[in-house]
PDB file of N, CA and C in Angstrom:
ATOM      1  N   UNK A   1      19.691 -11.980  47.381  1.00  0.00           N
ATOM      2  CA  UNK A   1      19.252 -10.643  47.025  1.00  0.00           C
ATOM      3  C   UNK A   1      18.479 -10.046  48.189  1.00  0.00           C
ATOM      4  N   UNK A   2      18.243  -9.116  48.796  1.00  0.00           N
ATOM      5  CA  UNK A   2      17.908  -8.461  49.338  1.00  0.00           C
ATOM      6  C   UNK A   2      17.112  -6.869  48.844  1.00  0.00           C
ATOM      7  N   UNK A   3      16.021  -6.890  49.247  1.00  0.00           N
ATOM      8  CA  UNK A   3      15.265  -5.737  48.748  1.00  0.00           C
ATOM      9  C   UNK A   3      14.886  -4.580  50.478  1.00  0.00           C
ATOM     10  N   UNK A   4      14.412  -3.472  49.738  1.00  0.00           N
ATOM     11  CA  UNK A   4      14.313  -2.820  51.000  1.00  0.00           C
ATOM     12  C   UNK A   4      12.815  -2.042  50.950  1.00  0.00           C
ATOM     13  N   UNK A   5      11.909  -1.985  51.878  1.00  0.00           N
ATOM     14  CA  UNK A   5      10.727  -1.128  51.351  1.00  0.00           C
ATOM     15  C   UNK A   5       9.774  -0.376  52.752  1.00  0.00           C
ATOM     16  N   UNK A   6      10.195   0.956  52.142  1.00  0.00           N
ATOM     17  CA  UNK A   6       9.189   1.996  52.972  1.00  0.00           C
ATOM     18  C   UNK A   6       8.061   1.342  53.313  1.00  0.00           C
ATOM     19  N   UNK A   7       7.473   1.801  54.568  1.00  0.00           N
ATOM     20  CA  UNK A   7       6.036   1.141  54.878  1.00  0.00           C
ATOM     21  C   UNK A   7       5.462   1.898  55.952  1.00  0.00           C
ATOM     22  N   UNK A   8       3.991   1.633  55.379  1.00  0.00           N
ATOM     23  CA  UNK A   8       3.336   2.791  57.044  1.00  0.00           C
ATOM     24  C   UNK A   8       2.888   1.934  57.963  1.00  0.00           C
ATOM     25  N   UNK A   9       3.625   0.165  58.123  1.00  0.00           N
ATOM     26  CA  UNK A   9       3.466  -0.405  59.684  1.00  0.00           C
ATOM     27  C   UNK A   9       3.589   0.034  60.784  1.00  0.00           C
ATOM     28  N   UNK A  10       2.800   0.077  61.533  1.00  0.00           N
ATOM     29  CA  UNK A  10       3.456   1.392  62.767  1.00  0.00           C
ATOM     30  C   UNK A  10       2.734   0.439  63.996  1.00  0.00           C
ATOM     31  N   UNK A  11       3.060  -0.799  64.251  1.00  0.00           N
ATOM     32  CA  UNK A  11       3.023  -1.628  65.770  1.00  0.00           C
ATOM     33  C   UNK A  11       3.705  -2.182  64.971  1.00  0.00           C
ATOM     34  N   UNK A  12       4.313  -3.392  66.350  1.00  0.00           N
ATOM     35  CA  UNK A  12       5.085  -4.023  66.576  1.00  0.00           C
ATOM     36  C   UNK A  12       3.888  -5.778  66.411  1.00  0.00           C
ATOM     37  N   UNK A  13       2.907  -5.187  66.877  1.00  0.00           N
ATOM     38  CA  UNK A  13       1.678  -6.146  66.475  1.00  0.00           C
ATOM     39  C   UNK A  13       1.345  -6.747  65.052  1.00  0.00           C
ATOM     40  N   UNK A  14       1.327  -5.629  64.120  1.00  0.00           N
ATOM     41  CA  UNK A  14       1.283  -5.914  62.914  1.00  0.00           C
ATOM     42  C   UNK A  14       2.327  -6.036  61.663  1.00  0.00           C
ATOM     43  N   UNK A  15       3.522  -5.840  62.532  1.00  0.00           N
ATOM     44  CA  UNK A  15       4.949  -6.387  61.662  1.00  0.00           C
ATOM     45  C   UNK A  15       5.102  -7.815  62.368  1.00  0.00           C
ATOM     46  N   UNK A  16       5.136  -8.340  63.606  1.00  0.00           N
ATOM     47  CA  UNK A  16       5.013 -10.246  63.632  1.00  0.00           C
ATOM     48  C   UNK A  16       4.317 -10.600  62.817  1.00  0.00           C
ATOM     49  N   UNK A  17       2.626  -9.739  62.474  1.00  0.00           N
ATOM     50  CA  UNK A  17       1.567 -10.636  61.863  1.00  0.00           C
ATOM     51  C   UNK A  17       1.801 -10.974  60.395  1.00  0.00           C
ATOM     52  N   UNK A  18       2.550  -9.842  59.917  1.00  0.00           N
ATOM     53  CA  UNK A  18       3.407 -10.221  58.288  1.00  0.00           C
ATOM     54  C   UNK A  18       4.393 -10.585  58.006  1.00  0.00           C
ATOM     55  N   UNK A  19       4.981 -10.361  59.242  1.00  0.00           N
ATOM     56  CA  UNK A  19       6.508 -11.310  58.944  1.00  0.00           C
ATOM     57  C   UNK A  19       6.287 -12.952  59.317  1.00  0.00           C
ATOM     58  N   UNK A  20       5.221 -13.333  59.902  1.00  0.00           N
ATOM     59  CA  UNK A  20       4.859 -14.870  60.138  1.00  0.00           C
ATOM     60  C   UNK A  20       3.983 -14.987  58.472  1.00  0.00           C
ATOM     61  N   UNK A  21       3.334 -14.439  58.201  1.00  0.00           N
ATOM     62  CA  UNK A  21       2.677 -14.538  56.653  1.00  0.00           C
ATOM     63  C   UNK A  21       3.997 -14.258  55.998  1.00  0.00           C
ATOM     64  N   UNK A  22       4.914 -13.829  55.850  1.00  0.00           N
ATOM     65  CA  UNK A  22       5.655 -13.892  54.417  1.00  0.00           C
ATOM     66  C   UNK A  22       6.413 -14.946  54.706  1.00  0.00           C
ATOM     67  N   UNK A  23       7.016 -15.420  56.441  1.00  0.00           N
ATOM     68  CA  UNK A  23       7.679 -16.564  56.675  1.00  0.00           C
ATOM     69  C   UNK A  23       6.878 -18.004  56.236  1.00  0.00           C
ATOM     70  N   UNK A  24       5.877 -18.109  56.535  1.00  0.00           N
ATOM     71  CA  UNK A  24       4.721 -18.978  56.109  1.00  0.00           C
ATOM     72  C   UNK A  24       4.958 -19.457  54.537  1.00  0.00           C
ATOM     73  N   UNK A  25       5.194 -17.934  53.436  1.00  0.00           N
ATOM     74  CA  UNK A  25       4.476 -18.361  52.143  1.00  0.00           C
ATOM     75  C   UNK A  25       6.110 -18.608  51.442  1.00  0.00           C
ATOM     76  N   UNK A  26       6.985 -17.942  52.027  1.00  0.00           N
ATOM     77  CA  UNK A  26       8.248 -17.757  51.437  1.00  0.00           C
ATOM     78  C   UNK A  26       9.378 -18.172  52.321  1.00  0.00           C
ATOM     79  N   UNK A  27       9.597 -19.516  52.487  1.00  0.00           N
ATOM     80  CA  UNK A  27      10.723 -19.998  53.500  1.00  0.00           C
ATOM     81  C   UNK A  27      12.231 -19.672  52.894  1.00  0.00           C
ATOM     82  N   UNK A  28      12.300 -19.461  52.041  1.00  0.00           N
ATOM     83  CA  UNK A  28      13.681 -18.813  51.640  1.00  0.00           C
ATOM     84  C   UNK A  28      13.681 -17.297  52.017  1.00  0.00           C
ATOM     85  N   UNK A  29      12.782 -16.671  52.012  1.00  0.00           N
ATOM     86  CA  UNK A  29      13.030 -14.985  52.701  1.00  0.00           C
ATOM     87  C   UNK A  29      13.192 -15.427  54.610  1.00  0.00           C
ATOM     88  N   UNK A  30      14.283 -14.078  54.477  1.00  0.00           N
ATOM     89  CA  UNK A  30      14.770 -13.555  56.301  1.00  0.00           C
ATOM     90  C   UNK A  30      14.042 -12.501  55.854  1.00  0.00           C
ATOM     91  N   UNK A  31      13.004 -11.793  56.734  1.00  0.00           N
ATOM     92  CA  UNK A  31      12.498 -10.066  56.872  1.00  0.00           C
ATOM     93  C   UNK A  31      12.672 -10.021  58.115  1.00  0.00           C
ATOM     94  N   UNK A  32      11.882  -8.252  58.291  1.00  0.00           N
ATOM     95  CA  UNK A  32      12.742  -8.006  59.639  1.00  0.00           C
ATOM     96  C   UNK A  32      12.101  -6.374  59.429  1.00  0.00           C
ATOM     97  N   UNK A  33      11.741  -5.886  60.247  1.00  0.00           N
ATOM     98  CA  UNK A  33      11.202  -4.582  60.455  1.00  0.00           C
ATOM     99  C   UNK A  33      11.833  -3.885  61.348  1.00  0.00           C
ATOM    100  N   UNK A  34      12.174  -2.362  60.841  1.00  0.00           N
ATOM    101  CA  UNK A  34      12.707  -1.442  61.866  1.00  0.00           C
ATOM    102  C   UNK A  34      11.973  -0.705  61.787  1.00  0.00           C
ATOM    103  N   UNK A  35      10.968  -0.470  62.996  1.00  0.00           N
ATOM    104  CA  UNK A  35      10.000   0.248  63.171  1.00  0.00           C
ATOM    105  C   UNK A  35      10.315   1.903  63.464  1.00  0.00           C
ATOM    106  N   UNK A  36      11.462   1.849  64.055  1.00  0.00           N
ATOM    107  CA  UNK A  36      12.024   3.135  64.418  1.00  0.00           C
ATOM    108  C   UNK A  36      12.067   3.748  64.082  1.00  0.00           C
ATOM    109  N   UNK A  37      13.029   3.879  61.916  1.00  0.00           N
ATOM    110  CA  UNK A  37      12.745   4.136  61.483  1.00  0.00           C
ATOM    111  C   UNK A  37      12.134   5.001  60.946  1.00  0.00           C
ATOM    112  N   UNK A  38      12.466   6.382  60.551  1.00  0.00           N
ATOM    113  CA  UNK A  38      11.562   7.293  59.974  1.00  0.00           C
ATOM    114  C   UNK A  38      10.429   6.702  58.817  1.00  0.00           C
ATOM    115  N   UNK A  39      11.111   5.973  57.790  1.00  0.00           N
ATOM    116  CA  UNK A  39      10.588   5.072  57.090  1.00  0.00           C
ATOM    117  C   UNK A  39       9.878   3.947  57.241  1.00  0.00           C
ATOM    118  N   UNK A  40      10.060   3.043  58.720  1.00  0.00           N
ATOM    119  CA  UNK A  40       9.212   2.185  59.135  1.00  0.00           C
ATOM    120  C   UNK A  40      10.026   0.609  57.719  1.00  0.00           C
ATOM    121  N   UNK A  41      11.208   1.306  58.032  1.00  0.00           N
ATOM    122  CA  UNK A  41      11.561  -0.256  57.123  1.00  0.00           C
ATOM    123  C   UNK A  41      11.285  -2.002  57.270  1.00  0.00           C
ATOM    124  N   UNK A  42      10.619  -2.364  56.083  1.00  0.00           N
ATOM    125  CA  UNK A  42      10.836  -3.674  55.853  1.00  0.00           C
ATOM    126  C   UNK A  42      11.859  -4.338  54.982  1.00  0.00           C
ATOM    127  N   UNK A  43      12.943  -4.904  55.501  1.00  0.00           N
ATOM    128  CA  UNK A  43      14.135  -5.568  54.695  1.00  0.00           C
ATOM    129  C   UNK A  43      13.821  -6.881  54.566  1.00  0.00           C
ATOM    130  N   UNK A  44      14.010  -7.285  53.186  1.00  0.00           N
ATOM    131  CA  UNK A  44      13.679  -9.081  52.913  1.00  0.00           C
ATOM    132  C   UNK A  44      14.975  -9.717  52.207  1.00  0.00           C
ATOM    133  N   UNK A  45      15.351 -10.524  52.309  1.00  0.00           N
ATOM    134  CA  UNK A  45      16.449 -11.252  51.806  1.00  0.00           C
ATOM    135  C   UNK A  45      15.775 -12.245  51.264  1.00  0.00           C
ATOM    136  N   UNK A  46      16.219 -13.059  50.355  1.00  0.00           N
ATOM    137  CA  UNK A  46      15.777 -13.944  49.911  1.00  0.00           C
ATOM    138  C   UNK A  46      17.249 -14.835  49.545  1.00  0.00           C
ATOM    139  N   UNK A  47      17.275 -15.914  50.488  1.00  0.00           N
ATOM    140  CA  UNK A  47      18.200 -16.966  50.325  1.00  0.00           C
ATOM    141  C   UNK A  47      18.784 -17.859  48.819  1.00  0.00           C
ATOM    142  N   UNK A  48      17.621 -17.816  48.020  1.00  0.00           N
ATOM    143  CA  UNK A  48      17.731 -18.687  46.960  1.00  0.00           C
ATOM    144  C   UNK A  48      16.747 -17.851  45.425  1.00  0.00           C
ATOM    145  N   UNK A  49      17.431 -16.875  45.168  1.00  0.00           N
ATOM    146  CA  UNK A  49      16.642 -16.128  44.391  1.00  0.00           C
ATOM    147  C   UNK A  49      16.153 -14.673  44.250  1.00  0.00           C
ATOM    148  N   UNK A  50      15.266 -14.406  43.734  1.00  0.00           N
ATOM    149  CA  UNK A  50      15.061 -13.055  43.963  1.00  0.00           C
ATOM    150  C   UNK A  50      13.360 -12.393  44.605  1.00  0.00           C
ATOM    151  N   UNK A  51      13.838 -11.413  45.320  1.00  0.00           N
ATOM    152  CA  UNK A  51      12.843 -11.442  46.084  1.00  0.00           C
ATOM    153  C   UNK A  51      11.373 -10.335  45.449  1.00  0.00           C
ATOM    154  N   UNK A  52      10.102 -11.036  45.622  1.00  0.00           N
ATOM    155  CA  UNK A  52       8.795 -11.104  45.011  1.00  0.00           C
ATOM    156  C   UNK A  52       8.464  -9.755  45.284  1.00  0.00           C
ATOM    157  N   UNK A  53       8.847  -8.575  45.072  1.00  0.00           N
ATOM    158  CA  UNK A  53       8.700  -7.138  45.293  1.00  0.00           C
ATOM    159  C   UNK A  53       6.770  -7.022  45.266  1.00  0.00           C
ATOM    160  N   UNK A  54       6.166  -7.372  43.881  1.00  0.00           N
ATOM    161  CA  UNK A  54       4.733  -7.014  43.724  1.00  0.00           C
ATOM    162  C   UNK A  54       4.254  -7.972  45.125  1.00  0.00           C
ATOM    163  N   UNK A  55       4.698  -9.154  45.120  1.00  0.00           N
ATOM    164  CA  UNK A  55       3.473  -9.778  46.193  1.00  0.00           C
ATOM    165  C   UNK A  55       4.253  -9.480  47.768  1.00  0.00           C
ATOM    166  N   UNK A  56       5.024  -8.477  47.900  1.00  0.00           N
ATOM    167  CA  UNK A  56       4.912  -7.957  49.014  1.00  0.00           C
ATOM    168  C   UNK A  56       4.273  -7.005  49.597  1.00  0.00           C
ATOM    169  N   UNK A  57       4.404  -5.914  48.729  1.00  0.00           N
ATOM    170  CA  UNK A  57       3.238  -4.966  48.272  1.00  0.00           C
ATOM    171  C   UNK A  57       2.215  -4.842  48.855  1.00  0.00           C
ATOM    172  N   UNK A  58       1.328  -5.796  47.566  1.00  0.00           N
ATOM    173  CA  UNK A  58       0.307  -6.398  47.629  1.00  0.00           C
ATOM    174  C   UNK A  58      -0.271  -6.802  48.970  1.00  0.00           C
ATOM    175  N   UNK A  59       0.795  -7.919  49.586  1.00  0.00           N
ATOM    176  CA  UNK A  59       0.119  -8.429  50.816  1.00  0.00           C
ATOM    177  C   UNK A  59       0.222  -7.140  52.020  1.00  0.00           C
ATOM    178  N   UNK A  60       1.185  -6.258  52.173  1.00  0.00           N
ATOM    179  CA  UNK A  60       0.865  -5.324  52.815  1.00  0.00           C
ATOM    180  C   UNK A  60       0.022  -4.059  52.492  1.00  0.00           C
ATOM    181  N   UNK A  61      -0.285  -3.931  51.099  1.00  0.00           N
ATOM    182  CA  UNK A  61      -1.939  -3.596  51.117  1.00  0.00           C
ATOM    183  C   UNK A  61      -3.342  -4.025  51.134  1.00  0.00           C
ATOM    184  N   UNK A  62      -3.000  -5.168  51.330  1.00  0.00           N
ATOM    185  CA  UNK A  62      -4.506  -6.085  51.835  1.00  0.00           C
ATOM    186  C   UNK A  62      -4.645  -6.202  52.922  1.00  0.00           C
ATOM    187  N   UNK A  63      -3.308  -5.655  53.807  1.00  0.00           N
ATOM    188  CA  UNK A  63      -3.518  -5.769  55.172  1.00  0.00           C
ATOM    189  C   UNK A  63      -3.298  -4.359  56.011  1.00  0.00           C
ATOM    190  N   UNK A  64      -3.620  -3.660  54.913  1.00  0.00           N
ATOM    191  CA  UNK A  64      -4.066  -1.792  55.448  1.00  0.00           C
ATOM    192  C   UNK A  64      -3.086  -0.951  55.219  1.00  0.00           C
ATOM    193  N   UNK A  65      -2.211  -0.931  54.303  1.00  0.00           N
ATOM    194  CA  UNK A  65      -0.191  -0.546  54.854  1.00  0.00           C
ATOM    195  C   UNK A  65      -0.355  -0.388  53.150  1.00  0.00           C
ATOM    196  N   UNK A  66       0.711   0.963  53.435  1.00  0.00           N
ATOM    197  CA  UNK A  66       1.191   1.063  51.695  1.00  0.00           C
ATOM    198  C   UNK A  66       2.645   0.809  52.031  1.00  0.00           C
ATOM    199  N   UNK A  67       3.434   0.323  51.072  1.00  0.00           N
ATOM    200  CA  UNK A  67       5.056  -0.070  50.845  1.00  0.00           C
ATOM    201  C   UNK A  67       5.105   0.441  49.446  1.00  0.00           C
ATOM    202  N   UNK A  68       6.476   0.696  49.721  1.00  0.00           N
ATOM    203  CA  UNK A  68       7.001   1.216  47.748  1.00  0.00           C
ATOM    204  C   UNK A  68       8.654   0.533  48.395  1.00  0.00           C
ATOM    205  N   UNK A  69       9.225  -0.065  47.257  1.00  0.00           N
ATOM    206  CA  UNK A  69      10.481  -0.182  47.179  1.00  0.00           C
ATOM    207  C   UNK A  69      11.552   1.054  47.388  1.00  0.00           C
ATOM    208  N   UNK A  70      12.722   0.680  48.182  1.00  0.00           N
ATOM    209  CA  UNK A  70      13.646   2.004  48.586  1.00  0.00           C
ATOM    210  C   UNK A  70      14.699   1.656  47.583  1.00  0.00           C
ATOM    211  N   UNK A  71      14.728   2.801  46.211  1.00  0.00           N
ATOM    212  CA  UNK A  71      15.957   2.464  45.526  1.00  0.00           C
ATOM    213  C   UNK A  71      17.090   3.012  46.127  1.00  0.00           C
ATOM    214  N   UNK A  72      17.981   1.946  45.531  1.00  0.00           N
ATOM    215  CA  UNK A  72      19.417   2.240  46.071  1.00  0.00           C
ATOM    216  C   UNK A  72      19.797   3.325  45.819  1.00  0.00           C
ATOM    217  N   UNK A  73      20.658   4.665  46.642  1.00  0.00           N
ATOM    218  CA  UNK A  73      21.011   5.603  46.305  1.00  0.00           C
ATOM    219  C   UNK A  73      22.776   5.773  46.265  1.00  0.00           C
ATOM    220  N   UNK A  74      23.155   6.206  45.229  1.00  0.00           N
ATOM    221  CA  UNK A  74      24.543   6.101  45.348  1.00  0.00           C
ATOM    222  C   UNK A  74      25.548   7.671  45.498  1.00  0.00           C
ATOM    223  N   UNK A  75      25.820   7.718  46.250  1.00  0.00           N
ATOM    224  CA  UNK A  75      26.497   9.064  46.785  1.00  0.00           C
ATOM    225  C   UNK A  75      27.395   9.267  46.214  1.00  0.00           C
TER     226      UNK A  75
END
């Protein structure tokens, strides 16, 4: 499963520092930040399951950053 979520990360400093914390807590998630991005996307996959939407959140608002989930839009 794979989830997708808006975010106001804006270095390249502080997307390693959460993508080593979510790699750390969640070895079945791949993430990956496109900073470029108008949105500043964070994409998470999760290898074996489904992926922890609130405690991503969460950990990127404890660490100064708001995220909201990007629902799928179907054209």
């Amino acid at each position: 499963m794979v989830e997708v979520f808006k975010t106001t990360v804006n270095s390249r400093t502080n997307a390693l520092l959460l993508l080593e914390q979510i790699h750390n807590t969640y070895s079945s998630y791949r993430a990956n930040f496109d900073l470029e991005d108008c949105d500043r996307i964070l994409r998470v996959e999760c290898i074996s399951g489904k992926v922890d939407e609130l405690w991503l959140i969460r950990l990127l608002q404890k660490a100064g950053f708001d995220a909201a989930v990007l629902e799928d839009e179907i054209c």
